[in-house]
PDB file of N, CA and C in Angstrom:
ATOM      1  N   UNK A   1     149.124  -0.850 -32.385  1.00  0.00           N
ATOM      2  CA  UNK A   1     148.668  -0.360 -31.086  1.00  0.00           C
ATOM      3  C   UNK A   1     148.669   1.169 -31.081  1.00  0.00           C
ATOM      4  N   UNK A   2     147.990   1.801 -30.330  1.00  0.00           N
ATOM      5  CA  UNK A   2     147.667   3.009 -30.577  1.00  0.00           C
ATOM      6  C   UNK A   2     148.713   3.802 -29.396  1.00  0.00           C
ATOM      7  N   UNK A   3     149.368   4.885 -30.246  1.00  0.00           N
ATOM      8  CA  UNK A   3     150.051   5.683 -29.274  1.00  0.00           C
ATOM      9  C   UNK A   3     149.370   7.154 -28.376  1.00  0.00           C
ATOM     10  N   UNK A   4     150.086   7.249 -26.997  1.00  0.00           N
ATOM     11  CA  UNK A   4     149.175   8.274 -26.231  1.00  0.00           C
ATOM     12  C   UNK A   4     150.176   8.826 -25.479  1.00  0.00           C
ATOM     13  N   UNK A   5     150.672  10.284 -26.118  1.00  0.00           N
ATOM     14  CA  UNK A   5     150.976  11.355 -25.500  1.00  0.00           C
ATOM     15  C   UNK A   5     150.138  11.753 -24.355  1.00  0.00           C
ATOM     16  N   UNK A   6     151.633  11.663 -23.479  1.00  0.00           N
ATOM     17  CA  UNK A   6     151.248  12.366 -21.807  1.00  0.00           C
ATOM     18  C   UNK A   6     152.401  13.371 -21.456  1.00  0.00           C
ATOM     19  N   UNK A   7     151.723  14.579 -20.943  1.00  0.00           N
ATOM     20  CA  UNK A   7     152.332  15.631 -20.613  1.00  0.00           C
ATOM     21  C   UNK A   7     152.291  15.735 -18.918  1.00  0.00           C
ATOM     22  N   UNK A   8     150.858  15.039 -18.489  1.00  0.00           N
ATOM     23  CA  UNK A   8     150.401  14.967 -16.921  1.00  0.00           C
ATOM     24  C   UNK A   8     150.954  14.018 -16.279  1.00  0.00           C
ATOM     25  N   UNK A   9     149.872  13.563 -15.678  1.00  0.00           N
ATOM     26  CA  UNK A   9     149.873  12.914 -14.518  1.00  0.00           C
ATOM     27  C   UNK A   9     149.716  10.894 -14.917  1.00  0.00           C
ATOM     28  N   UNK A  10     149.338  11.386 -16.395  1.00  0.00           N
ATOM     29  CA  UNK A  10     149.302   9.245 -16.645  1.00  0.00           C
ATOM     30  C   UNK A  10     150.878   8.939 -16.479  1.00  0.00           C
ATOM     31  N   UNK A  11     151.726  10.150 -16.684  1.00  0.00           N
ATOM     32  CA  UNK A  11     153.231   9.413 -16.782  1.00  0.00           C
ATOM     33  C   UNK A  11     154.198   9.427 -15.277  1.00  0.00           C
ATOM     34  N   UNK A  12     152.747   9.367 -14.064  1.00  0.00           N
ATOM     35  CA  UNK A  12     153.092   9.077 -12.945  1.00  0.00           C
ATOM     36  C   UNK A  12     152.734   7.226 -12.694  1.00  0.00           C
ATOM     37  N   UNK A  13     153.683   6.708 -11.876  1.00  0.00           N
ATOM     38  CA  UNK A  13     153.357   5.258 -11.964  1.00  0.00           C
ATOM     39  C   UNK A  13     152.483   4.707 -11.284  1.00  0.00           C
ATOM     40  N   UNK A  14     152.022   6.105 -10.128  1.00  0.00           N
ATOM     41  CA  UNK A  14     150.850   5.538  -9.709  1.00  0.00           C
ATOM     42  C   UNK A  14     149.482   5.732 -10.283  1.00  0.00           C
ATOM     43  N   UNK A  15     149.722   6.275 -11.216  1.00  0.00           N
ATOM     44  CA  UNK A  15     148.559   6.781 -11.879  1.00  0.00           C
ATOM     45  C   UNK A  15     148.378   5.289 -12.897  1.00  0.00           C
ATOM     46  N   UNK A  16     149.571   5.002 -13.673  1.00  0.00           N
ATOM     47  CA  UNK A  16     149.904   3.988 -14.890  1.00  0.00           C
ATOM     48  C   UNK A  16     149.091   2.407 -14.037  1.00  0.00           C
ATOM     49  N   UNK A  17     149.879   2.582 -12.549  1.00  0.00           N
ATOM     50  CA  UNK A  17     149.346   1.441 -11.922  1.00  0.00           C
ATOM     51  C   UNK A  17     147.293   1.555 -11.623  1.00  0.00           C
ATOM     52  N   UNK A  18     147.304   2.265 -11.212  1.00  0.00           N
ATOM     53  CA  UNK A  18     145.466   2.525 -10.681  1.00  0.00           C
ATOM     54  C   UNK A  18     144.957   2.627 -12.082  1.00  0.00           C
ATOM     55  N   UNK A  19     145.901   2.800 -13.552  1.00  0.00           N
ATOM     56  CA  UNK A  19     144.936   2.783 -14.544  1.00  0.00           C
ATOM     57  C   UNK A  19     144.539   1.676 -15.547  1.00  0.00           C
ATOM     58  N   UNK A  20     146.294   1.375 -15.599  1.00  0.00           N
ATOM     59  CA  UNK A  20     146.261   0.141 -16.785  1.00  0.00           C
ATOM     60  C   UNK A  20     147.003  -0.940 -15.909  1.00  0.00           C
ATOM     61  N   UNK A  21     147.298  -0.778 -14.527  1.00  0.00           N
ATOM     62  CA  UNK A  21     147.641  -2.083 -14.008  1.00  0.00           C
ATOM     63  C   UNK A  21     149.241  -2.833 -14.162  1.00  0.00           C
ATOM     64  N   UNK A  22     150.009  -1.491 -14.720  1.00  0.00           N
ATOM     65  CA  UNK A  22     151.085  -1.835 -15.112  1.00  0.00           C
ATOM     66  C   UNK A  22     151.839  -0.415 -15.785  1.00  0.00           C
ATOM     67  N   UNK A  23     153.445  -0.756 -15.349  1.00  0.00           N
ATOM     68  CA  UNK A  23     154.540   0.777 -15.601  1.00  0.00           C
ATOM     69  C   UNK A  23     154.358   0.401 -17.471  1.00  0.00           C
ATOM     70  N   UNK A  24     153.981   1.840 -17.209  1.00  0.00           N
ATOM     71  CA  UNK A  24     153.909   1.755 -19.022  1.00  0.00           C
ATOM     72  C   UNK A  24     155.687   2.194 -19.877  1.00  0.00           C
ATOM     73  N   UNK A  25     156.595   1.680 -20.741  1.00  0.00           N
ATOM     74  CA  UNK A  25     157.085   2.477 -21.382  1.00  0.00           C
ATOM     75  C   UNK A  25     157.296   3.408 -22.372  1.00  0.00           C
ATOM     76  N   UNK A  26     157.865   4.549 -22.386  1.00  0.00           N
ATOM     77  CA  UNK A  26     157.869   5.805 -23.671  1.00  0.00           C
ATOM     78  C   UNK A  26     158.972   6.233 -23.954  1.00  0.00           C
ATOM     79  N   UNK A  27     158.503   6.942 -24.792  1.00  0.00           N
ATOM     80  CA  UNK A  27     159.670   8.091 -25.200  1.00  0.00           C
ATOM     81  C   UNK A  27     159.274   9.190 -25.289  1.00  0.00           C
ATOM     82  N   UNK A  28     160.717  10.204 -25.196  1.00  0.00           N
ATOM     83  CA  UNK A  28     160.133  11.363 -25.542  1.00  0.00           C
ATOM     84  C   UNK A  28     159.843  12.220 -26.221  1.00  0.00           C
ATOM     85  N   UNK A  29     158.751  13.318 -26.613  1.00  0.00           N
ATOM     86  CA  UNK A  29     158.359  13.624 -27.607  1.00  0.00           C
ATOM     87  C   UNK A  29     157.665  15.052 -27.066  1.00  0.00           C
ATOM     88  N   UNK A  30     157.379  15.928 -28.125  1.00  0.00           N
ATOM     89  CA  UNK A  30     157.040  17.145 -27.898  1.00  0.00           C
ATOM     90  C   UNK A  30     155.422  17.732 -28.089  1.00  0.00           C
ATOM     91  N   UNK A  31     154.350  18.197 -27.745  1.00  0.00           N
ATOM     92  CA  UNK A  31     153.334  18.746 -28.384  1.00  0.00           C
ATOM     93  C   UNK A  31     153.274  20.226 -28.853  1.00  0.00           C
ATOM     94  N   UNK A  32     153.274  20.227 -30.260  1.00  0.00           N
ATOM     95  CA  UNK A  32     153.820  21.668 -31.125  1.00  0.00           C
ATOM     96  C   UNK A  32     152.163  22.897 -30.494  1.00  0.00           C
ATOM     97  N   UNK A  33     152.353  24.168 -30.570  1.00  0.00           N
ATOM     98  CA  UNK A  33     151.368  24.777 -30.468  1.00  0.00           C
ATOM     99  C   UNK A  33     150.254  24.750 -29.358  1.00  0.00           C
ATOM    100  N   UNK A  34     150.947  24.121 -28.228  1.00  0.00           N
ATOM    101  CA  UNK A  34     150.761  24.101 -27.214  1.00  0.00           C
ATOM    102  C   UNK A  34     150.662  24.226 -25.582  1.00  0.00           C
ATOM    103  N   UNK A  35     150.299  25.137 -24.737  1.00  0.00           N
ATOM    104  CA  UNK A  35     150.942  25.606 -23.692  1.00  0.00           C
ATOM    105  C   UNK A  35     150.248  24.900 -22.559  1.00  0.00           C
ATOM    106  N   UNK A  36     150.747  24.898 -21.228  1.00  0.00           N
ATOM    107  CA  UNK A  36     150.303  24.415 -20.098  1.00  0.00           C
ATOM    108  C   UNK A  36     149.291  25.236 -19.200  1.00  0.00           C
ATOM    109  N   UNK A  37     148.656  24.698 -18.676  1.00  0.00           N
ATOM    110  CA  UNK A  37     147.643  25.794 -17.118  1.00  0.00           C
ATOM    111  C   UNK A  37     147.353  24.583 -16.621  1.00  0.00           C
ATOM    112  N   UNK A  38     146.886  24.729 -15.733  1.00  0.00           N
ATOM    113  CA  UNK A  38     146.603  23.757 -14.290  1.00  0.00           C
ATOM    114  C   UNK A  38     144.722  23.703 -14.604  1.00  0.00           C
ATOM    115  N   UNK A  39     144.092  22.830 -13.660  1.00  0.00           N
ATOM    116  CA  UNK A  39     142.955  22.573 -13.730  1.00  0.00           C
ATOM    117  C   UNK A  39     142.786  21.829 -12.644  1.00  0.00           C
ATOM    118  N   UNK A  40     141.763  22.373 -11.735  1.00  0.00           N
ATOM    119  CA  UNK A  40     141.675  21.422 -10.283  1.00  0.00           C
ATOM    120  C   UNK A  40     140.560  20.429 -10.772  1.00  0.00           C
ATOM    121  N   UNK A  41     141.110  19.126  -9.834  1.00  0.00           N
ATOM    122  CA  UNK A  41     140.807  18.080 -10.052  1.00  0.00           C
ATOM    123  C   UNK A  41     139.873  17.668  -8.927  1.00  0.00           C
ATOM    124  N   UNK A  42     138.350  17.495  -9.306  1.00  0.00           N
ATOM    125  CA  UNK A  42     137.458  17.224  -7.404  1.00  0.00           C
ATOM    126  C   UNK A  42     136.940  15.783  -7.424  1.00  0.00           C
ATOM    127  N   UNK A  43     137.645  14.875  -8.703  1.00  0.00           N
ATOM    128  CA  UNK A  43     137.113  13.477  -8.787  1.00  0.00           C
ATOM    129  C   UNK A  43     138.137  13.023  -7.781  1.00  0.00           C
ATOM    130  N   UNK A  44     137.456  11.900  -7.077  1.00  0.00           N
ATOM    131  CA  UNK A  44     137.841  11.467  -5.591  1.00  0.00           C
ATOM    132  C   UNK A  44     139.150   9.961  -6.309  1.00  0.00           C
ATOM    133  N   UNK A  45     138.452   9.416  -7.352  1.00  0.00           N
ATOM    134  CA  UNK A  45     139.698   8.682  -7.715  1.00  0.00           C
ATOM    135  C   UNK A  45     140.560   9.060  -8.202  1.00  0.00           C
ATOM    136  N   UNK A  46     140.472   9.659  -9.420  1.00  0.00           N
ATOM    137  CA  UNK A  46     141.510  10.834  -9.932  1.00  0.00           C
ATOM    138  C   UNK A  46     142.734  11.259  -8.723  1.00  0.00           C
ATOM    139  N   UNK A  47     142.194  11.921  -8.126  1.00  0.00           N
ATOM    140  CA  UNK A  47     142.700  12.448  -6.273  1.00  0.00           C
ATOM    141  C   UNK A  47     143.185  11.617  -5.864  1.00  0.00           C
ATOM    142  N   UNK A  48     142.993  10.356  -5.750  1.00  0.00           N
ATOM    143  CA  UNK A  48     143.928   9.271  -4.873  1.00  0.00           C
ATOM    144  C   UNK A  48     144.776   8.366  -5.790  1.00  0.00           C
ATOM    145  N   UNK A  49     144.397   8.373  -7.448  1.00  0.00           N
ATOM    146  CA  UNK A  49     145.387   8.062  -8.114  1.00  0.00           C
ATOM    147  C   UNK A  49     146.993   8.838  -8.262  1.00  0.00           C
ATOM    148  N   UNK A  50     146.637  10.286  -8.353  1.00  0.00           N
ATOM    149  CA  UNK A  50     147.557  11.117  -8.640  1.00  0.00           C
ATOM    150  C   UNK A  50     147.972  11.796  -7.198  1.00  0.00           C
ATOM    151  N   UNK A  51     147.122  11.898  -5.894  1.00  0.00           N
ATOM    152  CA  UNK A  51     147.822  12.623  -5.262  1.00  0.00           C
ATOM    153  C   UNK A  51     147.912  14.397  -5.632  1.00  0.00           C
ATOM    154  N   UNK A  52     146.891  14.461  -6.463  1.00  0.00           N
ATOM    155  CA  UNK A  52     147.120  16.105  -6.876  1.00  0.00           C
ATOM    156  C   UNK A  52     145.839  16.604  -7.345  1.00  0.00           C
ATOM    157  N   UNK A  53     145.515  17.691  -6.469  1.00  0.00           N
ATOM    158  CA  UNK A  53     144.218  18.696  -6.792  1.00  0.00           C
ATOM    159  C   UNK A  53     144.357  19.100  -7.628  1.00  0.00           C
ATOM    160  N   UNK A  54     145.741  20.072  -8.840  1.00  0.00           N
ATOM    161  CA  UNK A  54     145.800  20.446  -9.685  1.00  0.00           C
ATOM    162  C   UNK A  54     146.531  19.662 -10.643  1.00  0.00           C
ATOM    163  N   UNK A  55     145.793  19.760 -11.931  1.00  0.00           N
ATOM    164  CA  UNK A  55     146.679  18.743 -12.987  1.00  0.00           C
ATOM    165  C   UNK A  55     146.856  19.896 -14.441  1.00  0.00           C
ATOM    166  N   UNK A  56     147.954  19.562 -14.512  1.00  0.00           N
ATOM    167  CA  UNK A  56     148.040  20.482 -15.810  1.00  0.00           C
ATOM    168  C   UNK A  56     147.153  19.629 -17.021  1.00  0.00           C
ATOM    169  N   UNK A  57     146.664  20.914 -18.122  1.00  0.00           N
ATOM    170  CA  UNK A  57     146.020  21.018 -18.988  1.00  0.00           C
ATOM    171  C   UNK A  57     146.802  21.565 -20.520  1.00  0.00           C
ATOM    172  N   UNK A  58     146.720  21.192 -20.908  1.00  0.00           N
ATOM    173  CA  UNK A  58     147.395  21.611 -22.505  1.00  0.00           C
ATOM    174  C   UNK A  58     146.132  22.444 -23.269  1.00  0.00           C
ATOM    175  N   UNK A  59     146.206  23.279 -23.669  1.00  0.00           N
ATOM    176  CA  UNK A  59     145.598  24.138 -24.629  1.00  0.00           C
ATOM    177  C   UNK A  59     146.123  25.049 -26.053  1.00  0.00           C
ATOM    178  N   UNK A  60     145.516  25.184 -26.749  1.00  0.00           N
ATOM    179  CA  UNK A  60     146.150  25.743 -27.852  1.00  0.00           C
ATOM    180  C   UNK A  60     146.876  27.146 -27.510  1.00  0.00           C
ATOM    181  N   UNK A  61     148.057  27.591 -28.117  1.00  0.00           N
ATOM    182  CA  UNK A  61     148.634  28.543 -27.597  1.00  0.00           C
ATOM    183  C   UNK A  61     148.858  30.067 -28.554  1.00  0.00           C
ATOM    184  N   UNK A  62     149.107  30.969 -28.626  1.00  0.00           N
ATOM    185  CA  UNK A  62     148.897  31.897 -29.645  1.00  0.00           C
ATOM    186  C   UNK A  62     150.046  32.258 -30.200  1.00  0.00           C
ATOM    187  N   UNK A  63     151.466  31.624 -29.782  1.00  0.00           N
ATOM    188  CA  UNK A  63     153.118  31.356 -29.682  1.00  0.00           C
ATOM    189  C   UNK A  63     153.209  30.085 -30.663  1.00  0.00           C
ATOM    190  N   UNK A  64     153.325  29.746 -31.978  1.00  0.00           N
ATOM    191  CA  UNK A  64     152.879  28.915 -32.858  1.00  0.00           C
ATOM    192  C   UNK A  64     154.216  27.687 -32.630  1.00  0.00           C
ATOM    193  N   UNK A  65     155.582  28.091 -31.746  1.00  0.00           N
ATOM    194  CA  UNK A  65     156.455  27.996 -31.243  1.00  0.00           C
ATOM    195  C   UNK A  65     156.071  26.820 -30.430  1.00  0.00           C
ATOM    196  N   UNK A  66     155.368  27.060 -29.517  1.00  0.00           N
ATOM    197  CA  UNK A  66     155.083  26.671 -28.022  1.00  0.00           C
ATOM    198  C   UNK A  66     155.143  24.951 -28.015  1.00  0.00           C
ATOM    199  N   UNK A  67     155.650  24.946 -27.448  1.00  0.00           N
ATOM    200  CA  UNK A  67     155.509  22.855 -27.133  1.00  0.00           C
ATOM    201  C   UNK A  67     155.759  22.735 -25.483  1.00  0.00           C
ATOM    202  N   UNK A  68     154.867  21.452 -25.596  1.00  0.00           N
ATOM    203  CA  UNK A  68     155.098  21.119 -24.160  1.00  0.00           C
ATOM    204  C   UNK A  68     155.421  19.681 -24.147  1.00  0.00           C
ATOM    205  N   UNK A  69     156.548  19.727 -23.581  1.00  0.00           N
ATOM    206  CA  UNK A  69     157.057  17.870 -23.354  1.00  0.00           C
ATOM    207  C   UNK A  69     156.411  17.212 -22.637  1.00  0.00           C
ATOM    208  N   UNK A  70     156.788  15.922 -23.282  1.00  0.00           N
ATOM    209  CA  UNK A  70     155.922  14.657 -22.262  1.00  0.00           C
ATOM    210  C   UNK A  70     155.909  13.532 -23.254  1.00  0.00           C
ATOM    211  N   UNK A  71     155.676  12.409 -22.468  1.00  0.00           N
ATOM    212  CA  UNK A  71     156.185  10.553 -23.203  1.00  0.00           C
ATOM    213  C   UNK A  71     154.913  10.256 -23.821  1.00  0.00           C
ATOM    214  N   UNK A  72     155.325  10.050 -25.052  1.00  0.00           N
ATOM    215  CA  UNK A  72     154.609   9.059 -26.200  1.00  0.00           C
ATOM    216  C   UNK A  72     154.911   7.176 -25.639  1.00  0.00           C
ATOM    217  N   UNK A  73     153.791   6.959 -25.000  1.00  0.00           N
ATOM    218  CA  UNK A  73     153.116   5.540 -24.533  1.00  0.00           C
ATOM    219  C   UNK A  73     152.492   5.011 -25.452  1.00  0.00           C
ATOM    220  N   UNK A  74     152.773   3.245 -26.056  1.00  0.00           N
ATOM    221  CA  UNK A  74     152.351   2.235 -26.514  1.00  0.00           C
ATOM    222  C   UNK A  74     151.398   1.523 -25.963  1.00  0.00           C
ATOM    223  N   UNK A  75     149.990   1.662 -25.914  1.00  0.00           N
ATOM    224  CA  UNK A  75     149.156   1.669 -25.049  1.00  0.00           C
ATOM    225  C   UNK A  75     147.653   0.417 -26.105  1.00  0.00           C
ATOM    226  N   UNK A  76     147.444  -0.798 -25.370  1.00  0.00           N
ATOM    227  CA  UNK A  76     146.282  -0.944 -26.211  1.00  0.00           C
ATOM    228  C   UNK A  76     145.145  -0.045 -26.142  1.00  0.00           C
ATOM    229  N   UNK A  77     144.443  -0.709 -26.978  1.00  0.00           N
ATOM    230  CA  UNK A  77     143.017  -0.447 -26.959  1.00  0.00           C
ATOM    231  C   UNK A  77     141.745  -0.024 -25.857  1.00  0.00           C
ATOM    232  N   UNK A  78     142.428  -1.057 -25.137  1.00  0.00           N
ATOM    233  CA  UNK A  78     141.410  -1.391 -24.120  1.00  0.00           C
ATOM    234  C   UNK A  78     141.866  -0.261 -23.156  1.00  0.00           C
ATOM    235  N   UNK A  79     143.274   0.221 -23.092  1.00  0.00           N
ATOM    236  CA  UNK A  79     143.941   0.719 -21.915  1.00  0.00           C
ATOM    237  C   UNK A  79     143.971   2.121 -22.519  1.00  0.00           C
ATOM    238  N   UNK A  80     143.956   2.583 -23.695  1.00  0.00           N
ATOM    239  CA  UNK A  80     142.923   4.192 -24.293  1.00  0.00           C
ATOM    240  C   UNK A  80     141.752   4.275 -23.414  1.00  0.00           C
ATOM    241  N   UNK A  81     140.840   3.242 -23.584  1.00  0.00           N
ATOM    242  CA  UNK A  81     139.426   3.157 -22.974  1.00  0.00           C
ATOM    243  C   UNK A  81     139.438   3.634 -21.360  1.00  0.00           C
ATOM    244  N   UNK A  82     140.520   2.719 -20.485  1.00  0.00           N
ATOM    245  CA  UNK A  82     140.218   3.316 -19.148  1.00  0.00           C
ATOM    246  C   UNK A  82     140.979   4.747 -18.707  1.00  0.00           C
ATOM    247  N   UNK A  83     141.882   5.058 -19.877  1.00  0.00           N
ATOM    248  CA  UNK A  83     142.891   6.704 -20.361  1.00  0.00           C
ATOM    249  C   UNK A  83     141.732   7.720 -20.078  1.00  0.00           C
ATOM    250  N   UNK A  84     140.482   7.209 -21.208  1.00  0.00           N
ATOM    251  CA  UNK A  84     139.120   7.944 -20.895  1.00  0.00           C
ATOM    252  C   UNK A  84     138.611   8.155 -19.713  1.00  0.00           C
ATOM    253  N   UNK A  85     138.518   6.704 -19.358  1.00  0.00           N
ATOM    254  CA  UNK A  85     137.676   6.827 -17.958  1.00  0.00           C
ATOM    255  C   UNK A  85     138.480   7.729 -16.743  1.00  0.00           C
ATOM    256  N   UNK A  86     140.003   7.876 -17.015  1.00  0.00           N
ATOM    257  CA  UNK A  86     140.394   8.433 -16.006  1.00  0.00           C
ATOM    258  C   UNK A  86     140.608   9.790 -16.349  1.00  0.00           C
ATOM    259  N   UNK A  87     140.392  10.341 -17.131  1.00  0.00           N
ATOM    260  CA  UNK A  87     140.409  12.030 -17.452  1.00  0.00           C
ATOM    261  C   UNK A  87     139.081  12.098 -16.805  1.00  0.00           C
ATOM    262  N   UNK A  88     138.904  13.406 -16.734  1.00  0.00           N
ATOM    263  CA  UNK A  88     138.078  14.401 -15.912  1.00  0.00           C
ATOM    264  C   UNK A  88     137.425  14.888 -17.583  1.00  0.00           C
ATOM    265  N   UNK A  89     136.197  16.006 -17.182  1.00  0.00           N
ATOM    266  CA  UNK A  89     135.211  16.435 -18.382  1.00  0.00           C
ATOM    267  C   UNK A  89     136.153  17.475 -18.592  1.00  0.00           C
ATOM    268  N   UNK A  90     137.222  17.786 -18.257  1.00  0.00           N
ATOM    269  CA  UNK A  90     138.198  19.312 -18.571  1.00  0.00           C
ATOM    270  C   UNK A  90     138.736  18.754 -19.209  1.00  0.00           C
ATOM    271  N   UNK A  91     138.726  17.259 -20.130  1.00  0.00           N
ATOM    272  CA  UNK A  91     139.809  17.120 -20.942  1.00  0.00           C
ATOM    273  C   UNK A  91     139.151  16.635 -22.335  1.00  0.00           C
ATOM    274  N   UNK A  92     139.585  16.623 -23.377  1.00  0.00           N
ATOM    275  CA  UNK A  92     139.187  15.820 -24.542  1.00  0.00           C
ATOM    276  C   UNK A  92     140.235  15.212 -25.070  1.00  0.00           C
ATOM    277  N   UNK A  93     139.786  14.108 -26.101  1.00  0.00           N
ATOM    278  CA  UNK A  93     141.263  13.383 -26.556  1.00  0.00           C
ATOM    279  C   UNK A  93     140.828  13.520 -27.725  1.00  0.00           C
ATOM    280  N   UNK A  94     142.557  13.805 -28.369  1.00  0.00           N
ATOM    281  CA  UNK A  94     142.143  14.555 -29.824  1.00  0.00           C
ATOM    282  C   UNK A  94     143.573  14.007 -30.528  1.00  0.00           C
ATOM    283  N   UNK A  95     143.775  13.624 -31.908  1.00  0.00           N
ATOM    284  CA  UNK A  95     145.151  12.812 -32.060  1.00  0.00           C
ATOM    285  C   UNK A  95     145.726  14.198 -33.066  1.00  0.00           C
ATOM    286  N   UNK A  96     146.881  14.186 -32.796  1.00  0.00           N
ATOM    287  CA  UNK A  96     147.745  15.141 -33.074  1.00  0.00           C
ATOM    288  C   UNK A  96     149.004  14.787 -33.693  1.00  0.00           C
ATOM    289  N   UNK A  97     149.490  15.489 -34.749  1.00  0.00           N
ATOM    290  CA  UNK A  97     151.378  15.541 -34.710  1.00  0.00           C
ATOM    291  C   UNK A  97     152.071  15.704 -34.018  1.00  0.00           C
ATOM    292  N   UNK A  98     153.435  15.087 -33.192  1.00  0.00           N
ATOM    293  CA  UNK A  98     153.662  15.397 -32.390  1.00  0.00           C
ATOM    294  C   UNK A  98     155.314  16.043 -32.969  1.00  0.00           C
ATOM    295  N   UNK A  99     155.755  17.024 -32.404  1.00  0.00           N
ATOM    296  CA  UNK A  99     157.365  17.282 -32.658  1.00  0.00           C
ATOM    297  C   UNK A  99     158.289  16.513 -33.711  1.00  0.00           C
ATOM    298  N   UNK A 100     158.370  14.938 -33.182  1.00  0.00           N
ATOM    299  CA  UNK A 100     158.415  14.261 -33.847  1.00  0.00           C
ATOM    300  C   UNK A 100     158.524  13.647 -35.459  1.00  0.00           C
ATOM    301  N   UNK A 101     156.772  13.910 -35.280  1.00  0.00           N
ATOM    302  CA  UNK A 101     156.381  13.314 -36.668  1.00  0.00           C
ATOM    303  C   UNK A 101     155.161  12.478 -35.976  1.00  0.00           C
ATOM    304  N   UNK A 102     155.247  11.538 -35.165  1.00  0.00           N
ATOM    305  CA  UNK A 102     154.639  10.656 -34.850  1.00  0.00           C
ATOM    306  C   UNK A 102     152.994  11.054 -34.322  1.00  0.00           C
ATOM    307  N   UNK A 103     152.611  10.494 -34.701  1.00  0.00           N
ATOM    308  CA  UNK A 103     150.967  10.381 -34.705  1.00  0.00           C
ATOM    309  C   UNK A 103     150.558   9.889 -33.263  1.00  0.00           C
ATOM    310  N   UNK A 104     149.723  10.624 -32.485  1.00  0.00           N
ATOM    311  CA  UNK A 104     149.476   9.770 -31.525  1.00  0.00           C
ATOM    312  C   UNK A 104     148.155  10.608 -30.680  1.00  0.00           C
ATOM    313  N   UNK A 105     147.579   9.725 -29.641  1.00  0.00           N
ATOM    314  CA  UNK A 105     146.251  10.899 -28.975  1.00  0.00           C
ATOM    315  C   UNK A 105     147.270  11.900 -27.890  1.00  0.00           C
ATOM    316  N   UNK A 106     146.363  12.452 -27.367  1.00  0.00           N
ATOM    317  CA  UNK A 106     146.799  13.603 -26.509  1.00  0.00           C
ATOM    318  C   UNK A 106     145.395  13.974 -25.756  1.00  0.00           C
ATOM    319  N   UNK A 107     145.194  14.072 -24.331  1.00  0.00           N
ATOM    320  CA  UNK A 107     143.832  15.038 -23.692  1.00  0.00           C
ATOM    321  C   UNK A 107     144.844  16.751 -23.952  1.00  0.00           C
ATOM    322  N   UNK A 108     143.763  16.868 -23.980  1.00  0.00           N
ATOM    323  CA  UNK A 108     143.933  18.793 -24.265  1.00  0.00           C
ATOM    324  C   UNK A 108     142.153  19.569 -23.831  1.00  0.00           C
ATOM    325  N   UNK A 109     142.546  20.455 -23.174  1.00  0.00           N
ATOM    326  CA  UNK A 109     141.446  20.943 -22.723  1.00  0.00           C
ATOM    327  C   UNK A 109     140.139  21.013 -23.825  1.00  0.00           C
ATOM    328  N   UNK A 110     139.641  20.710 -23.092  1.00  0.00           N
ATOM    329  CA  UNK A 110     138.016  20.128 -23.846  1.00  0.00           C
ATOM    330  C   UNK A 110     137.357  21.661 -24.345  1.00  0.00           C
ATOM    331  N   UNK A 111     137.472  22.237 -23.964  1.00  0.00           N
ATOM    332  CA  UNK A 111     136.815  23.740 -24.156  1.00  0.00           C
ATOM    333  C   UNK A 111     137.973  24.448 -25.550  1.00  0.00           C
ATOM    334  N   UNK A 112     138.918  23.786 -25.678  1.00  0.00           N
ATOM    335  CA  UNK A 112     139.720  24.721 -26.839  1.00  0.00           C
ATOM    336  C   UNK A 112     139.091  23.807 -28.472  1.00  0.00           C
TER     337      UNK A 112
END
């Protein structure tokens, strides 16, 4: 099953619930070379899943240091697929090393 680093808003339960229909469990884990900024959010489901105009964004950082925490989720296939559908075009999913070791996706701003 494919693993999916969350730093946002999927590792809210109302988000987990409006997405995959169920509290997902994780652990925790780090994203290396990476820093946070916000990104307003004007999708109307997005908005009533999360409750939040601004959602943080992960981008590459110039601090080779930099990590930003957040839970590595055991997630099928199918439930990557609606991961997609519920990011916004400010995000891309891109699979990464994580702190760890562990292999897994991550959204990170689509423009880096």
């Amino acid at each position: 099953m494919p693993l999916l680093f969350s730093y946002g808003t999927l590792r809210q339960k109302s988000v987990q619930m409006a997405t995959f229909g169920r509290i997902l469990q994780g652990s925790a884990d780090q994203l290396v070379g990476f820093e946070l900024t916000l990104v307003q959010i004007n999708d109307a489901a997005v908005l009533a899943a999360s409750g939040k105009a601004n959602h943080p964004i992960a981008r590459p950082s110039q601090n080779v240091e930099a990590r930003v925490d957040g839970i590595t989720f055991e997630v099928s296939e199918d439930e990557l697929a609606k991961a997609d559908d519920y990011e916004v075009a400010a995000y891309k999913r891109i699979s990464m090393v994580l702190a760890s070791g562990t292999q897994a996706w991550v959204y990170v701003e689509a423009e880096s």
